[in-house]
N, C-alpha and C. Protein backbone atom coordinates (compact mmCIF):
# COMPACT_ATOMS: atom_id res chain seq x y z
N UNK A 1 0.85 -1.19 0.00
CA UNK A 1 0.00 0.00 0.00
C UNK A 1 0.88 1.24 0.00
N UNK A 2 0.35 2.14 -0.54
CA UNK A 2 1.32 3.61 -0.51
C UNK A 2 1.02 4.22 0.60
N UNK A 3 2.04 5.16 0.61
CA UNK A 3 2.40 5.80 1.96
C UNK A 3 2.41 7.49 1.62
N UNK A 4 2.38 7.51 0.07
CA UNK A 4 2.41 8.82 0.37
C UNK A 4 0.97 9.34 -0.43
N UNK A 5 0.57 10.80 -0.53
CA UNK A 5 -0.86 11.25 -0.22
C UNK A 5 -1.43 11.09 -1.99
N UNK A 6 0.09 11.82 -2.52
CA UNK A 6 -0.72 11.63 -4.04
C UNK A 6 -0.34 9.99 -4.62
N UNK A 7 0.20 9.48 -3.74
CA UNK A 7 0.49 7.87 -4.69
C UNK A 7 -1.19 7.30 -4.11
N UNK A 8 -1.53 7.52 -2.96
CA UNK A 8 -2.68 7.10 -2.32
C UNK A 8 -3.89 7.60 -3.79
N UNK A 9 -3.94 8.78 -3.96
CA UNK A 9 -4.98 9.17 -4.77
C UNK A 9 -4.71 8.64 -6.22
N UNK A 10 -3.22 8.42 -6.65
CA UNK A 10 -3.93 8.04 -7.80
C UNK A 10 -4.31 6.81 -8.04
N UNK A 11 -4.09 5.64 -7.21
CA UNK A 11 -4.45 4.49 -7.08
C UNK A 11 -6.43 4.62 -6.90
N UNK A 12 -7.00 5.94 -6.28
CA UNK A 12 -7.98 5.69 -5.77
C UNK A 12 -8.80 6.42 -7.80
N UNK A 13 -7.71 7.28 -8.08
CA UNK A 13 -8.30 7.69 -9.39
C UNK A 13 -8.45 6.70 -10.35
N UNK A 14 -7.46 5.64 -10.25
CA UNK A 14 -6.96 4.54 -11.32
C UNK A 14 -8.38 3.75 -11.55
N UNK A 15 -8.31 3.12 -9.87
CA UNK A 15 -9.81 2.45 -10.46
C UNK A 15 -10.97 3.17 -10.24
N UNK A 16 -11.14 4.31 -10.22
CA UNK A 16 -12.14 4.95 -11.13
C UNK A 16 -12.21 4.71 -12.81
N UNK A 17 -11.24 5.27 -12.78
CA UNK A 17 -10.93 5.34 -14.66
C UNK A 17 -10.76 3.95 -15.18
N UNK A 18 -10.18 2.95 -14.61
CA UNK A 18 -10.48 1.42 -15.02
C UNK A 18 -11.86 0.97 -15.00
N UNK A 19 -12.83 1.39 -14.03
CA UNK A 19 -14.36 0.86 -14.36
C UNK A 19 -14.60 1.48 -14.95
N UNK A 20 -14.62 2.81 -15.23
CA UNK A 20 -15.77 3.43 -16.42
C UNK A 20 -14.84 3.10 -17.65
N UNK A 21 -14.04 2.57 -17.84
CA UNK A 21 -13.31 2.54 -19.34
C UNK A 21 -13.78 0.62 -19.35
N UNK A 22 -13.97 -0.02 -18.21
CA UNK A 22 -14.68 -1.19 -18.45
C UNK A 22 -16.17 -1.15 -19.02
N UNK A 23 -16.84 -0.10 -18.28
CA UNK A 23 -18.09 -0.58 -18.27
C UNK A 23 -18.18 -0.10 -19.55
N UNK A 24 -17.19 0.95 -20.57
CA UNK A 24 -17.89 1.70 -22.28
C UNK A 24 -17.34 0.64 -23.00
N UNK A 25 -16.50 0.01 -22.34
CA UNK A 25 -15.81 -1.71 -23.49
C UNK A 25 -16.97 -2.61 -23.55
N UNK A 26 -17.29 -2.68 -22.53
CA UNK A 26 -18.76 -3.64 -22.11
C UNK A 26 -19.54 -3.51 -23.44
N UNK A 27 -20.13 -2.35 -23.23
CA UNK A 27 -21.19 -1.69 -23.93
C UNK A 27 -20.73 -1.51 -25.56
N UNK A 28 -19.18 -1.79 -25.55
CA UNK A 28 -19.08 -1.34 -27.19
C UNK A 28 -19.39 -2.60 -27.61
N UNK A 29 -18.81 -3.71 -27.07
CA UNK A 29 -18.70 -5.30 -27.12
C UNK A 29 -20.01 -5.64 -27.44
N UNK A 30 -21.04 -5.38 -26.62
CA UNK A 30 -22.61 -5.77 -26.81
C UNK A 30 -23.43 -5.50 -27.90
N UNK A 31 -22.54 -4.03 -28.16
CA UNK A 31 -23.46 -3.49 -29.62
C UNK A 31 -23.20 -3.96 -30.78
N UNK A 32 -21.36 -4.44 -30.52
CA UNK A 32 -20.82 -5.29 -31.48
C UNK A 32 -21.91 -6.77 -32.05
N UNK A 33 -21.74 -7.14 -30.82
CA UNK A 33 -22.44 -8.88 -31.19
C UNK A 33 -23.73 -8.38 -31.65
N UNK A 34 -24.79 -7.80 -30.81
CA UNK A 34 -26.18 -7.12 -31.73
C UNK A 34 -25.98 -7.11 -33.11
N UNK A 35 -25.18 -6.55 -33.95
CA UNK A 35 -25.06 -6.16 -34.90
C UNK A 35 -24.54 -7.44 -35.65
N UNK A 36 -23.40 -8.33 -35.11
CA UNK A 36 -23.40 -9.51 -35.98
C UNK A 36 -24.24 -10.42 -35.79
N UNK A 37 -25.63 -10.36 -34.38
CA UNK A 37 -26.22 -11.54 -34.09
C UNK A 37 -27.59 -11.13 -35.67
N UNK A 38 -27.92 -10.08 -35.42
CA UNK A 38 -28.58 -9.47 -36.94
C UNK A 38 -28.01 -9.89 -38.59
N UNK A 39 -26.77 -10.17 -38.10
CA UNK A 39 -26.15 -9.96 -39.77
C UNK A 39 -26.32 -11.22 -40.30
N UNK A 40 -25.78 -12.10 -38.95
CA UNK A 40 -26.15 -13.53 -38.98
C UNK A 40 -27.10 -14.63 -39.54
N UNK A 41 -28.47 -13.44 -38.63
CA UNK A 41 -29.82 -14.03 -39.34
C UNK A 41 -30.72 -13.33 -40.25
N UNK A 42 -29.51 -12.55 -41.13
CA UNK A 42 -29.97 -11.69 -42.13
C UNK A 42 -31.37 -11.08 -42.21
N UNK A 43 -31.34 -10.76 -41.02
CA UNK A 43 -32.32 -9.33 -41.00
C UNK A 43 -31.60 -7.72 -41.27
N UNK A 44 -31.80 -7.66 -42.64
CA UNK A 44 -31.41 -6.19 -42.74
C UNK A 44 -31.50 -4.96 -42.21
N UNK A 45 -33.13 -4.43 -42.28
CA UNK A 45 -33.60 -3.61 -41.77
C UNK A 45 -32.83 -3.39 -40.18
N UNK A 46 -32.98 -4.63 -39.36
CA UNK A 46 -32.69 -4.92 -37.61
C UNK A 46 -31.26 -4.40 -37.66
N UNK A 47 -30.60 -5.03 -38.45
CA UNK A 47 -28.65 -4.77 -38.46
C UNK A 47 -28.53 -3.53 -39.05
N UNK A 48 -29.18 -2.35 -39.92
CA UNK A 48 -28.80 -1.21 -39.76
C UNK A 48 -29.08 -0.67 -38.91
N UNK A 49 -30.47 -0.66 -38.60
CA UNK A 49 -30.78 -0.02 -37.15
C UNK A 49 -29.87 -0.22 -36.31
N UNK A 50 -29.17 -1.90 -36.26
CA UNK A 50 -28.24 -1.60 -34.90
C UNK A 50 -27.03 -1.23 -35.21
N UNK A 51 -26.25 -0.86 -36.48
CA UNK A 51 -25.04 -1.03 -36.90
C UNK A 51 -25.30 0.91 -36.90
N UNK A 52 -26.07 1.67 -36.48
CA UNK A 52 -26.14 3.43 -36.20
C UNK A 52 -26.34 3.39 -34.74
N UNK A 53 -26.79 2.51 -34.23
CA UNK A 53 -26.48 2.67 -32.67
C UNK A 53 -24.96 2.23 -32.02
N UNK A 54 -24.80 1.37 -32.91
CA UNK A 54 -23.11 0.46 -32.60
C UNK A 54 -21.96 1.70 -32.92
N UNK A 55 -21.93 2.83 -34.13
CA UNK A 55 -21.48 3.10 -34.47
C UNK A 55 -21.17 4.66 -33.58
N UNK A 56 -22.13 5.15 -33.20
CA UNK A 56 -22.46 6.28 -32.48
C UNK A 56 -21.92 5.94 -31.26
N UNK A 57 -21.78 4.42 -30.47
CA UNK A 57 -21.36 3.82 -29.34
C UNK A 57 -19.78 3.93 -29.30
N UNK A 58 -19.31 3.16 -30.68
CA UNK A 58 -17.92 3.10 -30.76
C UNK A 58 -17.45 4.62 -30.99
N UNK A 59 -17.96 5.10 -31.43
CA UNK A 59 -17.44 6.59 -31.82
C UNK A 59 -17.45 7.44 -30.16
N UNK A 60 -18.00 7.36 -29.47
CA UNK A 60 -18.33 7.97 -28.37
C UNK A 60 -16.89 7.26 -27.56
N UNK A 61 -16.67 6.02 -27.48
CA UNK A 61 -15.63 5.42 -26.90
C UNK A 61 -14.22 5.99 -27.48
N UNK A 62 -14.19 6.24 -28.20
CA UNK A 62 -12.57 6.54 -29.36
C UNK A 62 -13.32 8.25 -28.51
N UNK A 63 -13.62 8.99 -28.70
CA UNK A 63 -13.84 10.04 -28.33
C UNK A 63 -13.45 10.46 -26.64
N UNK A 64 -13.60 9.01 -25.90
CA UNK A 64 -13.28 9.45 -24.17
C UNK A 64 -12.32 8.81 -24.12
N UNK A 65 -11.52 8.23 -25.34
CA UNK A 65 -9.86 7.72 -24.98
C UNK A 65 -9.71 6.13 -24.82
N UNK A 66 -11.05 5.48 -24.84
CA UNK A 66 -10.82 4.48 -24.31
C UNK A 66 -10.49 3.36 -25.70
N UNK A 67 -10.55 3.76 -26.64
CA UNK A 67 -10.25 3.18 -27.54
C UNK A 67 -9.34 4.29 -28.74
N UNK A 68 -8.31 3.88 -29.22
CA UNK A 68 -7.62 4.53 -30.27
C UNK A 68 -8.31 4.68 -31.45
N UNK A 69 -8.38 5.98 -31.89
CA UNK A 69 -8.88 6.20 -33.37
C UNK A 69 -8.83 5.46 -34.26
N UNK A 70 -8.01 4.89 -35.10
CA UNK A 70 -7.97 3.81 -35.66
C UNK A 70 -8.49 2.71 -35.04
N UNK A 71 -8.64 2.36 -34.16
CA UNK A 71 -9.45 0.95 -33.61
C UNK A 71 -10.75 1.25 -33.85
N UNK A 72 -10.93 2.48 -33.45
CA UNK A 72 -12.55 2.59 -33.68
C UNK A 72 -13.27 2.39 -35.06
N UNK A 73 -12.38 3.10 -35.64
CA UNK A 73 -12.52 2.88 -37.19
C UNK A 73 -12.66 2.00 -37.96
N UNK A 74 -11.42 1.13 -37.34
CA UNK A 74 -11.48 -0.69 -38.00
C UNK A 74 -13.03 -1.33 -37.72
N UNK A 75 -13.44 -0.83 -36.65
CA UNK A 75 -14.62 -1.91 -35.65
C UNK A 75 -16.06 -1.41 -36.59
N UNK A 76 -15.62 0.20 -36.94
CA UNK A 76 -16.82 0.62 -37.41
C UNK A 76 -16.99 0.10 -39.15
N UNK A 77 -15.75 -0.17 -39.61
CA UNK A 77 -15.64 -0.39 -41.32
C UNK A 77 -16.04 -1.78 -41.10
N UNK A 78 -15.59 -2.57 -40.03
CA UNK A 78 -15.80 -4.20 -40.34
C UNK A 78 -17.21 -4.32 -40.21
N UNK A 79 -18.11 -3.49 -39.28
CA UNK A 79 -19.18 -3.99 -39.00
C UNK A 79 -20.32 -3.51 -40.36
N UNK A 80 -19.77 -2.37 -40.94
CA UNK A 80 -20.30 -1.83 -42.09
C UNK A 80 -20.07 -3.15 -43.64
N UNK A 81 -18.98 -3.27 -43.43
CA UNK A 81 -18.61 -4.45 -44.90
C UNK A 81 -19.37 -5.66 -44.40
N UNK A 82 -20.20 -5.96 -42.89
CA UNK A 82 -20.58 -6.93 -42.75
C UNK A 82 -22.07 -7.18 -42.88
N UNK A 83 -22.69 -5.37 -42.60
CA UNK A 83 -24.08 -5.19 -42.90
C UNK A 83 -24.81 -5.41 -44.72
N UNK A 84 -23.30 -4.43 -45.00
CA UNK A 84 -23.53 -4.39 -46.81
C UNK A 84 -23.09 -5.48 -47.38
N UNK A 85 -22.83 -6.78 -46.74
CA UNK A 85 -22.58 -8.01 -47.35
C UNK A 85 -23.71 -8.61 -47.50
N UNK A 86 -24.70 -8.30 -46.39
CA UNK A 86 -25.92 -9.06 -46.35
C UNK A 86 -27.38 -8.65 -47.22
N UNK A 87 -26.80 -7.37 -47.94
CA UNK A 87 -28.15 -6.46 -48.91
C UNK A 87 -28.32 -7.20 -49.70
């Protein structure tokens, strides 16, 4: 355990910033599978609808740091080449 005042706080900041950067991975992860559990059973209409909520999700995450720009990007092009595979 630390002993001194700011090693104390940032340990107490750390896991702050480790759960909320868990709980927007959570949530990017979920919108992810939505979107391939749709693509899957080729419902179109269902997988765009969810592939503008997925996308607005991942974008929001790359936006609070918790994911790198380019990652976000990859997640958002794959899930797009996966919707327009199924038209």
């Amino acid at each position: 355990m630390a002993n001194i005042k700011s090693a104390k706080k940032r340990i107490l900041v750390t896991a702050t910033k480790t759960a909320r950067n868990k709980s927007i991975k959570s949530g990017v992860k979920t919108a992810i599978k939505k979107v391939e559990a749709a693509v899957a059973a080729k419902d179109v209409a269902r997988a765009e609808e969810l592939l503008r909520a997925a996308t607005k999700t991942i974008s929001m995450a790359a936006s609070k740091g918790v994911y790198p720009k380019n990652n976000a990007s990859r997640k958002v092009s794959r899930l797009s080449k996966a919707v327009n595979g199924i038209k």
